[in-house]
Structures are given as structure tokens and as C-alpha cells.
C-alpha atoms as a PDB file:
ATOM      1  CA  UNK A   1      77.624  89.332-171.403  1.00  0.00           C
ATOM      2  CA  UNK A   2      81.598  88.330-171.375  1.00  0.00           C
ATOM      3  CA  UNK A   3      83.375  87.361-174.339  1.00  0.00           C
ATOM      4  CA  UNK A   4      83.167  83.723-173.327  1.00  0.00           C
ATOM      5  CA  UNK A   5      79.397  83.859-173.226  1.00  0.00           C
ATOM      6  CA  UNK A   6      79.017  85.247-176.402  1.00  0.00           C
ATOM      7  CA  UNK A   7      81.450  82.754-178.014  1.00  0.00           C
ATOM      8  CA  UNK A   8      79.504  79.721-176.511  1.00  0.00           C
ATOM      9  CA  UNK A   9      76.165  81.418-177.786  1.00  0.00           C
ATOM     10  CA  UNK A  10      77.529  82.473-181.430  1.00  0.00           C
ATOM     11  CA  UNK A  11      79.195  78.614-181.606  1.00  0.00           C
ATOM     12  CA  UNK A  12      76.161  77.320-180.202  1.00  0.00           C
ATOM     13  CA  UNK A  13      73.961  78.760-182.258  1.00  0.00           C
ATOM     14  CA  UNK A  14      75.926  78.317-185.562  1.00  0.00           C
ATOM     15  CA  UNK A  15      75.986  74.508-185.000  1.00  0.00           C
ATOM     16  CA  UNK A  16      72.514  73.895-184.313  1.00  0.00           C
ATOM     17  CA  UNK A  17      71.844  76.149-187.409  1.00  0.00           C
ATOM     18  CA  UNK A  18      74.384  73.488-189.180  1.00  0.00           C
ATOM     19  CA  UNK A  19      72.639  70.610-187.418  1.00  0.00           C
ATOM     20  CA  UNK A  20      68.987  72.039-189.207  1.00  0.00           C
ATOM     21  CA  UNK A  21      70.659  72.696-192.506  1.00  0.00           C
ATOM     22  CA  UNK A  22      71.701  68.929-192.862  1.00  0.00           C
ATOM     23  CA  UNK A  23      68.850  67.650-191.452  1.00  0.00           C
ATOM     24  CA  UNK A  24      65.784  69.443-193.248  1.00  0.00           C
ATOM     25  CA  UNK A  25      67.702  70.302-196.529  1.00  0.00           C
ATOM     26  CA  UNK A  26      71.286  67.990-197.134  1.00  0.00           C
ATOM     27  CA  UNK A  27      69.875  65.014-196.128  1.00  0.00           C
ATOM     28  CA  UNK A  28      67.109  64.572-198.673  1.00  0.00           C
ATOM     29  CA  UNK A  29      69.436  65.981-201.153  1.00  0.00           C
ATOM     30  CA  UNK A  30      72.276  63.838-200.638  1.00  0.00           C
ATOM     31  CA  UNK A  31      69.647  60.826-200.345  1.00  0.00           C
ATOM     32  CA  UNK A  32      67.495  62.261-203.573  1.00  0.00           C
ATOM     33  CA  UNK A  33      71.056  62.247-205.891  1.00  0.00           C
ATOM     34  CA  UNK A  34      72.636  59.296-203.829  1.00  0.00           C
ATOM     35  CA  UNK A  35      75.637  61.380-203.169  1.00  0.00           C
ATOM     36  CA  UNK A  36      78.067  58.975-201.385  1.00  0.00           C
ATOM     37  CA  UNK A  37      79.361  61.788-199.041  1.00  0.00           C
ATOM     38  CA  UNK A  38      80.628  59.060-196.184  1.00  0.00           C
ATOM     39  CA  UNK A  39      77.588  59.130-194.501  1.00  0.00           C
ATOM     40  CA  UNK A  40      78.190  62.698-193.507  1.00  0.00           C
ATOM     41  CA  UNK A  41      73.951  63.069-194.839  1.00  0.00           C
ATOM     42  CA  UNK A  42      73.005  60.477-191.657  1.00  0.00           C
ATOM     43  CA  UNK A  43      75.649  61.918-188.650  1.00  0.00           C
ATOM     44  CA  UNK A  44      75.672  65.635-189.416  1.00  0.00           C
ATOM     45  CA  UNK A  45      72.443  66.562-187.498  1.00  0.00           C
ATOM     46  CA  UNK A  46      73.495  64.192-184.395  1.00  0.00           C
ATOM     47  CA  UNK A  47      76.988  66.155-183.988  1.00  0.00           C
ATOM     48  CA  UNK A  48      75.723  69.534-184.512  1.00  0.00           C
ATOM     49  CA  UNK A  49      73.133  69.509-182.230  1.00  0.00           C
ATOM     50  CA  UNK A  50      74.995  67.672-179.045  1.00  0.00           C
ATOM     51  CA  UNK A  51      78.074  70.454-179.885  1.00  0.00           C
ATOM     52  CA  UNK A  52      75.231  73.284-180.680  1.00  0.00           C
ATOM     53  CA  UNK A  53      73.144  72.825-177.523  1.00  0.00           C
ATOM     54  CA  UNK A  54      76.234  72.339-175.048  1.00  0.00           C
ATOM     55  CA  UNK A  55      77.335  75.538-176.513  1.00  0.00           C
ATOM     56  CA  UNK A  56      74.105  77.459-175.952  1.00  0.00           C
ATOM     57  CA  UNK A  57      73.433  76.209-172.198  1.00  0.00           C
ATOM     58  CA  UNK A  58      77.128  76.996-171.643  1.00  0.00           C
ATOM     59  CA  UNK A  59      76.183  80.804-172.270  1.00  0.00           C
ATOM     60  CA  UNK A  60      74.817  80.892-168.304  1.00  0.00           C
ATOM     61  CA  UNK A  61      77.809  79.952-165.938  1.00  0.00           C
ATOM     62  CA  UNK A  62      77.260  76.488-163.966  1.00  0.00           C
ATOM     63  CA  UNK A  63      79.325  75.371-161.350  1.00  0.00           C
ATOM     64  CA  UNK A  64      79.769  71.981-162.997  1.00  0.00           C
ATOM     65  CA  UNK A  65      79.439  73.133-166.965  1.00  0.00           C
ATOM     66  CA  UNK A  66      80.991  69.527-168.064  1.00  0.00           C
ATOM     67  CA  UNK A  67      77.705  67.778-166.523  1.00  0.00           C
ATOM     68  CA  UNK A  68      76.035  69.907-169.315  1.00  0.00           C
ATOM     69  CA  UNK A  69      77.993  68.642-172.091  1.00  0.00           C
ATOM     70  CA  UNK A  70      77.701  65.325-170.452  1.00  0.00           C
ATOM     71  CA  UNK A  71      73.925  65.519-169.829  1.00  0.00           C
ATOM     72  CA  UNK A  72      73.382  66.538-173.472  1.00  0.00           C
ATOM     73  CA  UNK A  73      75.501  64.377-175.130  1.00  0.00           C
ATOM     74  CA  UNK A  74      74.089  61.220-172.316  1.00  0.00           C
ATOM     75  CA  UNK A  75      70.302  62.507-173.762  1.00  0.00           C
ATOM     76  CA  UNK A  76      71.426  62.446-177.525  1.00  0.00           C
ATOM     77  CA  UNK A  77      72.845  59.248-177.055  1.00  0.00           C
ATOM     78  CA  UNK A  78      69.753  57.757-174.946  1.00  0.00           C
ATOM     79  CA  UNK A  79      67.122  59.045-178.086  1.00  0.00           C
ATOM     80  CA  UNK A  80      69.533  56.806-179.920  1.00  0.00           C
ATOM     81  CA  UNK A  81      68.771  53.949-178.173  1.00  0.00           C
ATOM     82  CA  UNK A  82      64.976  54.924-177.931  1.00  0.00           C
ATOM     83  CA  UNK A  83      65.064  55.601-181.304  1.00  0.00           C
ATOM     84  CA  UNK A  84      65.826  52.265-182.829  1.00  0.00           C
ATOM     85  CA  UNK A  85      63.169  50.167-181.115  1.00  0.00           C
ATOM     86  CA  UNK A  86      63.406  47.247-182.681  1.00  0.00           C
ATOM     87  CA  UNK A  87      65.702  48.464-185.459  1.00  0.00           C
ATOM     88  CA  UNK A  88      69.813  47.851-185.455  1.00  0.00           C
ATOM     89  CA  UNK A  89      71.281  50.713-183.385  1.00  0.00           C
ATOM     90  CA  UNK A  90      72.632  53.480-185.975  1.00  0.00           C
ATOM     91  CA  UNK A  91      76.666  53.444-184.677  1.00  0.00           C
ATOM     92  CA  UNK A  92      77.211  56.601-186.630  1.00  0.00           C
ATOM     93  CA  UNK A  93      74.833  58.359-184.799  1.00  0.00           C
ATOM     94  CA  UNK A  94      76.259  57.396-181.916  1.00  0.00           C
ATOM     95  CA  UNK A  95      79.978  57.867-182.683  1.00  0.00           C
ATOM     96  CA  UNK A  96      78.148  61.761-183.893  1.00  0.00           C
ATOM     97  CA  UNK A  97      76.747  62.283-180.853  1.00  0.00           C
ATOM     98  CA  UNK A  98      79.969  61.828-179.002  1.00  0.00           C
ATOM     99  CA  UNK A  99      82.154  63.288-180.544  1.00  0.00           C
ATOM    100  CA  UNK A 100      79.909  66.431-180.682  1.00  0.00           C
ATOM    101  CA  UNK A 101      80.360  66.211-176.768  1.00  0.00           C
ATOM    102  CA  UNK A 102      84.246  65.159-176.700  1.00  0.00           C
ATOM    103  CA  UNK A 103      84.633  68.787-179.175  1.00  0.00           C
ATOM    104  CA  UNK A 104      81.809  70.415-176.767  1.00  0.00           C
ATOM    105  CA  UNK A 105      84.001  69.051-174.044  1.00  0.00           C
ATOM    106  CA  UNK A 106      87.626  70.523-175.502  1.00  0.00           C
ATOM    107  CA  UNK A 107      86.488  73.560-176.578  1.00  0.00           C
ATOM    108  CA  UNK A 108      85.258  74.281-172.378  1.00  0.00           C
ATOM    109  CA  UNK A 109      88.999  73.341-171.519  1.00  0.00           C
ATOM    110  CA  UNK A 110      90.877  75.124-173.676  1.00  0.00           C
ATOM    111  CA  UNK A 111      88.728  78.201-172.727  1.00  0.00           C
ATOM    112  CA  UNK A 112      89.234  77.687-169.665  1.00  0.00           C
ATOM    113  CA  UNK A 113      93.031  76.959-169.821  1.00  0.00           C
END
């Protein structure tokens, strides 16, 4: 495995990590003791998992690895949509979600540079 593989797997795999930490144990903290931590309880999970999972399929070499990024971060932002049903749309999820993919995104080109 190259250096660059293992980088995208040991990223990767930190972030989802991250993304389960806030989910299954910050979030019910932070809502439990109403921390006001900028919402960072609600987007957390979104951005870690788009920038977690890019990383991890990015360990196998693609000829086009920015449709990854784009396909995951195109899914994350489609459960969004599915998601809300006939709820408001959660922007910060969104905003997570992308950015996750712009960072996935940036970190690819400045391997690559």
C-alpha cells in the first residue's frame, strides 16, 4: 500500500470515527446540558462522514477519484433532502456535507500537486 493510500485510509477512518463520536455520544450530551456549541452537536456527523468516506474509497486508485468525493458528498446531500420529508430542510447539514467534500476535494489536489 503507498503512502498516499494509507493517508486516505488513516484520514478516512479517523473522520468517520469523529463523525460516530458526535453523533452517538456529543450530540445527546450537548443536547442533554444545552451546550450552545454553534450548532457544531447538529453538523459534526454530516462533515465527518462525507470527508471520512471520500477518504476511505480514495484508498483504491480510480481514474476519476473527484467523482468519488462528488458522488459521496451528491448522496449525503440527497439523504438531506430525503430526510426532511415534510420538515424545513436542515441548511447546516447541508453547508456540513459540502464542505466535508470541498476539504475531501482539497486534500486530493494538494496530494496530488
Amino acid at each position: 500500500m503507498s503512502r498516499l493510500h494509507l493517508t486516505n485510509g488513516l484520514i478516512g477512518l479517523l473522520s468517520v470515527i469523529l463523525g460516530f463520536i458526535s453523533k452517538a455520544f456529543y450530540r445527546p450530551y450537548a443536547y442533554q446540558n444545552q451546550l450552545s456549541d454553534l450548532g457544531l452537536s447538529d453538523w459534526a456527523p454530516s462533515f465527518f462522514y462525507v470527508l471520512g468516506f471520500s477518504q476511505l474509497l480514495l484508498i483504491k486508485n480510480y481514474r476519476y477519484p473527484w467523482l468519488v468525493i462528488l458522488m459521496i458528498t451528491a448522496g449525503s446531500i440527497l439523504y438531506e433532502f430525503m430526510q426532511a420529508g415534510n420538515q424545513l430542510l436542515d441548511a447546516k447539514d447541508i453547508f456540513a456535507s459540502a464542505l466535508g467534500g470541498i476539504i475531501s476535494f482539497l486534500l486530493l489536489k494538494f496530494r496530488h500537486s
